[in-house]
Protein backbone atom coordinates (compact mmCIF):
# COMPACT_ATOMS: atom_id res chain seq x y z
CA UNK A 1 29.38 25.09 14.86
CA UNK A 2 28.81 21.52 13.63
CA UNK A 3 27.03 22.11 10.32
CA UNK A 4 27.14 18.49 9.16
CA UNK A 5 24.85 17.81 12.02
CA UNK A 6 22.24 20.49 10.38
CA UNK A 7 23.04 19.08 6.95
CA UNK A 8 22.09 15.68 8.07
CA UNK A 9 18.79 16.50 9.64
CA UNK A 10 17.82 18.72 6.78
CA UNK A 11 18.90 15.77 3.73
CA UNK A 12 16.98 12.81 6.47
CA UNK A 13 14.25 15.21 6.44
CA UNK A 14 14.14 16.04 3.00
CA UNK A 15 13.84 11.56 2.02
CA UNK A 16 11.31 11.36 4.94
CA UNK A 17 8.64 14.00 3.15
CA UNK A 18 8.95 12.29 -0.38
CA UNK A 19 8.52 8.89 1.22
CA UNK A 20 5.38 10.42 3.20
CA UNK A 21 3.84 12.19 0.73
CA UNK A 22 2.64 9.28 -1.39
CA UNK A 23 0.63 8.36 2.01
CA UNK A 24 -1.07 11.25 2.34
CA UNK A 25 -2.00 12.00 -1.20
CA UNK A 26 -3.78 8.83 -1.44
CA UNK A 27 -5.55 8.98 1.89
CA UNK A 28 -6.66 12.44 1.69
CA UNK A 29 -8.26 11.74 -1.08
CA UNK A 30 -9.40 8.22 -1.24
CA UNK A 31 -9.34 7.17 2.52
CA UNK A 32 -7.29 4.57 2.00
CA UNK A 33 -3.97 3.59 3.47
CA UNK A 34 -1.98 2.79 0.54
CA UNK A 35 0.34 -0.02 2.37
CA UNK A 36 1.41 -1.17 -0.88
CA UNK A 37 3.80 2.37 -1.20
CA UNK A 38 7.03 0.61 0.40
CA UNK A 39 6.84 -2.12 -2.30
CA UNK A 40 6.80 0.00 -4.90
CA UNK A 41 10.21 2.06 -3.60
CA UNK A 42 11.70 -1.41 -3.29
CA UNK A 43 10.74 -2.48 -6.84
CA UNK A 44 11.83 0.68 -8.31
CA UNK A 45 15.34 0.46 -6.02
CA UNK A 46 15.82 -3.16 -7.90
CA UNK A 47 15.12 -1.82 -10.94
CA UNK A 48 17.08 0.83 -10.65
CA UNK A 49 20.00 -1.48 -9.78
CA UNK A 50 19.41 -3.67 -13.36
CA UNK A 51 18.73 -1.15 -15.85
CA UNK A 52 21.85 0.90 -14.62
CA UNK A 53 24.94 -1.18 -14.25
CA UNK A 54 27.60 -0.68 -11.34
CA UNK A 55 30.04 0.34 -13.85
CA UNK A 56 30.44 3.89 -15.25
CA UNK A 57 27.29 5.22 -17.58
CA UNK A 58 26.26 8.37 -18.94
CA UNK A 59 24.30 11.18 -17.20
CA UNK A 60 21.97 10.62 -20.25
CA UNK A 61 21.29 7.21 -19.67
CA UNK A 62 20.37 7.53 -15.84
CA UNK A 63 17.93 10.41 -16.44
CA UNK A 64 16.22 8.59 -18.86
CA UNK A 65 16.19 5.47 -16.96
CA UNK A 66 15.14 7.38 -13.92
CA UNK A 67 11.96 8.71 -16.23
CA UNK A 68 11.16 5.52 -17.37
CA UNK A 69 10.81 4.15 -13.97
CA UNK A 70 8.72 7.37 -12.16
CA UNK A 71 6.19 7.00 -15.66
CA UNK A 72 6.22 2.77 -14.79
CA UNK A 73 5.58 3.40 -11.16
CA UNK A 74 2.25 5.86 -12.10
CA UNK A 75 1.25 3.36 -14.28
CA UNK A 76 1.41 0.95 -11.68
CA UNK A 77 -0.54 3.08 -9.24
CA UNK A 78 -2.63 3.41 -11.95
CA UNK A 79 -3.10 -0.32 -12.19
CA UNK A 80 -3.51 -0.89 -8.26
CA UNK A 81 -6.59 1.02 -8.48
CA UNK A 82 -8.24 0.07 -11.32
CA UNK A 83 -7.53 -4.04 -10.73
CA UNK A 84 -7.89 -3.73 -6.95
CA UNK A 85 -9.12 -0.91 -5.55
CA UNK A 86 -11.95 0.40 -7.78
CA UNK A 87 -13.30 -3.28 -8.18
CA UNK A 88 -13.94 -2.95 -3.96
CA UNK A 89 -15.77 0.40 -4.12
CA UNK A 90 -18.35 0.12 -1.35
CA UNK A 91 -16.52 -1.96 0.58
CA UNK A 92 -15.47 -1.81 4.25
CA UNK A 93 -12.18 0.85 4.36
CA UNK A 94 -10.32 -2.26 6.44
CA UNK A 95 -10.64 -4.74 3.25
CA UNK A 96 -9.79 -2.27 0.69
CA UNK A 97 -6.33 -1.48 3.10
CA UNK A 98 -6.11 -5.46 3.52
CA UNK A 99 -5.58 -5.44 -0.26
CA UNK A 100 -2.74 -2.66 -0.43
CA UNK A 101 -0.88 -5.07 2.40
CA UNK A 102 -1.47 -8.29 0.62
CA UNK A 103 -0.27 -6.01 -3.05
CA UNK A 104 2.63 -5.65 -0.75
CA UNK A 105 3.26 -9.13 0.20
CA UNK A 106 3.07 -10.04 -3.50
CA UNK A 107 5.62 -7.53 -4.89
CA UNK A 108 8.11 -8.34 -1.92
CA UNK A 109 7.56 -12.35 -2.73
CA UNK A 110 7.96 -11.34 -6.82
CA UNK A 111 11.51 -9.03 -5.49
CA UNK A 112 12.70 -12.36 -3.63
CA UNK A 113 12.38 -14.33 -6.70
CA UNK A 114 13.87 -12.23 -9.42
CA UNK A 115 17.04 -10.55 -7.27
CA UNK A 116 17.35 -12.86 -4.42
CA UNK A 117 18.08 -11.00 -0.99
CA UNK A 118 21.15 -9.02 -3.31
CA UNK A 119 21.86 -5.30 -2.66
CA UNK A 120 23.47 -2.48 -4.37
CA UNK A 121 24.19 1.01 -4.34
CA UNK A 122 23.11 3.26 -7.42
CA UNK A 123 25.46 5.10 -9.13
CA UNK A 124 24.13 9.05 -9.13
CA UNK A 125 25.09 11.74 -11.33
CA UNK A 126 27.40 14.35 -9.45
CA UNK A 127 28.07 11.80 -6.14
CA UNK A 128 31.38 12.67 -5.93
CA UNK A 129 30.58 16.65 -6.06
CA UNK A 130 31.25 18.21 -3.04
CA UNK A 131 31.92 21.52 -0.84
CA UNK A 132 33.52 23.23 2.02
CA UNK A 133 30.76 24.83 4.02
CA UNK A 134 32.04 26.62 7.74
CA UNK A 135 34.26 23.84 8.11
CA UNK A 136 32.28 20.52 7.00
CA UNK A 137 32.04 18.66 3.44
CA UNK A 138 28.97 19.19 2.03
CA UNK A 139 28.13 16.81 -0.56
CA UNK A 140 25.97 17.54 -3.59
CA UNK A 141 23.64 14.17 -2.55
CA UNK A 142 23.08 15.72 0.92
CA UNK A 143 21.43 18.61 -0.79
CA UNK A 144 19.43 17.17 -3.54
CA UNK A 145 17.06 15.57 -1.27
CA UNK A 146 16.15 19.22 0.34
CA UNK A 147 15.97 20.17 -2.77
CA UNK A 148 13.50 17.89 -4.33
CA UNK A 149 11.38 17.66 -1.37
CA UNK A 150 10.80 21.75 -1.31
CA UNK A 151 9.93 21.68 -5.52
CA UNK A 152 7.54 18.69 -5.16
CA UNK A 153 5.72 20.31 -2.18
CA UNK A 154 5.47 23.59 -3.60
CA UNK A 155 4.57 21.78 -7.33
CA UNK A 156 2.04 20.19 -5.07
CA UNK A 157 0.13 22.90 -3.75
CA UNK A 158 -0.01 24.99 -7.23
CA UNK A 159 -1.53 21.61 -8.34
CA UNK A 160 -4.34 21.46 -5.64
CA UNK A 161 -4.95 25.23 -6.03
CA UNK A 162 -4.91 26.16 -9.50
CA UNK A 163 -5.52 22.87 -11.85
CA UNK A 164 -8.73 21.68 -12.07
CA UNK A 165 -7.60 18.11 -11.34
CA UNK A 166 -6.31 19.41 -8.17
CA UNK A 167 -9.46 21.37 -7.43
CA UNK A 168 -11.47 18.31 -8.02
CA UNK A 169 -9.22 15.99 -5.96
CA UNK A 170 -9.36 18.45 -2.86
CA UNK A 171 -13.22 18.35 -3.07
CA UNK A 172 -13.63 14.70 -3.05
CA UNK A 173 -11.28 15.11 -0.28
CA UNK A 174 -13.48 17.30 1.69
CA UNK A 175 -17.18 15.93 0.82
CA UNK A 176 -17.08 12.54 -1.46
CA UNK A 177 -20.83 12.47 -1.83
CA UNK A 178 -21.17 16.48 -2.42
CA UNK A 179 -18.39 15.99 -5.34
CA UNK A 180 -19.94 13.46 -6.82
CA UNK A 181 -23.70 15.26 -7.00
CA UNK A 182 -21.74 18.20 -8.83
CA UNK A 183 -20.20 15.98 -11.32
CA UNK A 184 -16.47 15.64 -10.26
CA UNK A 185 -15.82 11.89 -11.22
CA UNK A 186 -14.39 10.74 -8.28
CA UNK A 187 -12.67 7.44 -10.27
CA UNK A 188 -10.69 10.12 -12.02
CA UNK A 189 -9.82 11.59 -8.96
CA UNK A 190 -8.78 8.64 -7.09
CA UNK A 191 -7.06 7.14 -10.27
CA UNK A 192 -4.69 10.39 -10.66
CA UNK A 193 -4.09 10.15 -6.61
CA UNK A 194 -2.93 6.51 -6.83
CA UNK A 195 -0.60 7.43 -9.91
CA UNK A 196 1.08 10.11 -8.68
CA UNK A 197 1.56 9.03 -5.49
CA UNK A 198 3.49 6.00 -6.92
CA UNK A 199 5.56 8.03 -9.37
CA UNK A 200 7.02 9.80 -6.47
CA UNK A 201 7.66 6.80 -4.49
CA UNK A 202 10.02 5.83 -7.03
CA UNK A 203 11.11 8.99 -7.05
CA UNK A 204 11.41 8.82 -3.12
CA UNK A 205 13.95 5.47 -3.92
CA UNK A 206 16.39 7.91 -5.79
CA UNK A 207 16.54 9.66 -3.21
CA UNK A 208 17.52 7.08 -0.54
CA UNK A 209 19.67 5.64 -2.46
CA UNK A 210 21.87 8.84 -2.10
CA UNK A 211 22.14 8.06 1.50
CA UNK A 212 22.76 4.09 0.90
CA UNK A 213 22.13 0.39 -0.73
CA UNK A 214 19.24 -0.63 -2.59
CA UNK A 215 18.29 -3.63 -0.75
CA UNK A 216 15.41 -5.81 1.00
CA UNK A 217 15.59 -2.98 4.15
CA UNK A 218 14.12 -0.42 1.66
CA UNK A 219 10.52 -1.43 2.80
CA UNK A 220 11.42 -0.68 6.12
CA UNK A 221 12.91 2.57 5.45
CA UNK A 222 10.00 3.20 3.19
CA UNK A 223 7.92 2.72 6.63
CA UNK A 224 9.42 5.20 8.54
CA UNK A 225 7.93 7.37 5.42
CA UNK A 226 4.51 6.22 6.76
CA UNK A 227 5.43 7.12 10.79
CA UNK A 228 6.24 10.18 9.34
CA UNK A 229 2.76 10.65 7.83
CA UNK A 230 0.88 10.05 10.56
CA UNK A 231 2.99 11.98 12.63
CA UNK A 232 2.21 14.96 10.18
CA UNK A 233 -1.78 13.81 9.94
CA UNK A 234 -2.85 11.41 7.69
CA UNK A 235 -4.55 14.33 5.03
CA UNK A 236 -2.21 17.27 5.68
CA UNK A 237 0.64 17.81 2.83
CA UNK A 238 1.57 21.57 5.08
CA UNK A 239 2.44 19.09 8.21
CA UNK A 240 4.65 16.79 6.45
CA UNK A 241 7.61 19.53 6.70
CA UNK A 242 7.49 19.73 10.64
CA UNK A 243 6.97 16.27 11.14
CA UNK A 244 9.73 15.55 8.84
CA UNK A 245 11.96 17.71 10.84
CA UNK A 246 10.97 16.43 14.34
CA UNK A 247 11.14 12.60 13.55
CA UNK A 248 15.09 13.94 11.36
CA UNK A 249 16.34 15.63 14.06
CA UNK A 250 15.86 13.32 16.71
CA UNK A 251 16.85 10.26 14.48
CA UNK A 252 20.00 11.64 13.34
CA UNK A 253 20.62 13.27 17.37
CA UNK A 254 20.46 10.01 18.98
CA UNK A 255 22.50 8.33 16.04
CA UNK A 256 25.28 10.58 16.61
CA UNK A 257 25.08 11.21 20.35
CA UNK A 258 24.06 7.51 21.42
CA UNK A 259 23.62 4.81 19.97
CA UNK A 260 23.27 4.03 16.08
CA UNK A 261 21.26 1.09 16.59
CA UNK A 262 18.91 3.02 18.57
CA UNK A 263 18.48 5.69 15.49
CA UNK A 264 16.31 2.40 13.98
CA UNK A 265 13.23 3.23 16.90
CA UNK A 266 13.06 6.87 16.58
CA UNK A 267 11.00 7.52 14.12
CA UNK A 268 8.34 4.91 15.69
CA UNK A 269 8.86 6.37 19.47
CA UNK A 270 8.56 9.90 17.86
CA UNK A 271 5.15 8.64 16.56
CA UNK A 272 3.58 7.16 19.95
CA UNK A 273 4.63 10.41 21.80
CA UNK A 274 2.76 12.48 19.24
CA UNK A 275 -0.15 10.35 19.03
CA UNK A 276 -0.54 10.30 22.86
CA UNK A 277 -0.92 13.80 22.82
CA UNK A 278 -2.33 14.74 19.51
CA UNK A 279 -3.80 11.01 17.98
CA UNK A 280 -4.74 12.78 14.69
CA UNK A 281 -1.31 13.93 13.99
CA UNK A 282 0.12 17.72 14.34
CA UNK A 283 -1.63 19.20 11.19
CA UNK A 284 -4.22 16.96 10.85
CA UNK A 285 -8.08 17.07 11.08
CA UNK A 286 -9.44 16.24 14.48
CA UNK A 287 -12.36 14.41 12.46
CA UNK A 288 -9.87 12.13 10.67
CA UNK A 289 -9.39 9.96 13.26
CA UNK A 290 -13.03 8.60 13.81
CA UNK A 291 -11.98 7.45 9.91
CA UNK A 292 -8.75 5.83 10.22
């Protein structure tokens, strides 16, 4: 039995959910496809690679710089919506997405300038940990990412159900106008979506950087987050775990069985097939589309 084939799908799948969920959180309850999202993982990957050195540091020190960064990257979701999106309230849904690209455009121009094309790998607390499982090495990095994914989901779905942010949030999400005739400010609402959602896409960066460099390519892998959200459904948080799987598995299948240059077009031929059949995604509303 070849576990590290398992542990491989499960720790791709496990980056692919926190890169997607940032999507979906804003969409479901904004309608707006957040394409700035990759720019902020590559930011916080560059950041990352200044504020921890490539020589040995304390456990202390990364935790706290790894704070720092997931409170900077809410406060610049925060920021994207109050400077850019909240100023375009009313407008067409394609102009309000046209500003998340061109946000993106101008934070991969500002990454350019500062770092220059340079890449790096972050040093992570307990890399070097590892185990013998049936046979295989099982390394503590392989596992975080399962980990992580599984407590922010579940953290997730206490938050829609229980706290009255995440009540609010999942009625705007249902009925915009009927929320806002009972009061719910939907600013609020969409200003908490846009922060969270870019906390843990810094968050998301730690976690591919336990599977390689920080460097330009981050927006791309940061991308196949997004295939992997529509693939779930654009508002559904419950399909991101399938879809996660699906688009993992056969990634990491034809990378070790093929060809690893062909692992790069998974994801996105993994996304046409389910589209042809299902176009709104496998958990996602069939009215969505007509949206989107």
């Amino acid at each position: 039995m070849d576990v590290s084939l398992f542990v491989d799908t499960l720790k791709l799948a496990g980056v692919y959910v926190m890169l997607a969920v940032g999507f979906v959180i804003v969409y479901r309850t904004s309608r707006v496809l957040n394409l700035a999202q990759p720019g902020i993982v590559l930011l916080g990957g560059y950041l990352a690679l200044t504020l921890l050195p490539r020589e040995t540091y304390s456990d202390a020190r990364f935790w706290g710089v790894a704070a720092v960064l997931v409170l900077g990257g809410a406060a610049v979701g925060l920021a994207l919506y109050v400077l850019l999106l909240r100023p375009m309230a009313g407008e067409s849904r394609i102009s309000q997405v046209l500003m998340t690209l061109a946000a993106l455009f101008l934070i991969e121009a500002v990454v350019e300038a500062r770092w220059r094309g340079q890449s790096g790998f972050v040093q992570l607390p307990g890399q070097s940990t590892s185990w013998e499982f049936l046979g295989s090495n099982v390394r503590l990095v392989d596992v975080v990412p399962v980990i992580v994914s599984v407590l922010v989901l579940s953290a997730l779905a206490l938050f829609y159900r229980f706290s009255p942010s995440g009540v609010q949030m999942r009625a705007v999400a249902e009925n915009p106008a009927l929320a806002a005739r009972r009061g719910i400010n939907i600013e609020r609402a969409g200003a908490i979506a846009w922060g969270l959602a870019t906390a843990l896409g810094v968050l998301a960066m730690f976690l591919v950087s336990t599977q390689g460099s920080v460097s330009p390519l981050l927006v791309g892998t940061a991308i196949k987050g997004f295939t992997v959200a529509l693939v779930a459904g654009l508002d559904s948080l419950g399909g991101l775990v399938p879809a996660a799987l699906l688009v993992a598995s056969a990634e990491v299948v034809v990378v070790r069985f093929l060809d690893p240059q062909l692992g790069e077009a998974v994801p996105y031929v993994v996304l046409l097939a389910v589209l042809v059949v299902k176009p709104w995604g496998l958990a996602g509303t069939r009215e969505e589309l007509d949206r989107v």
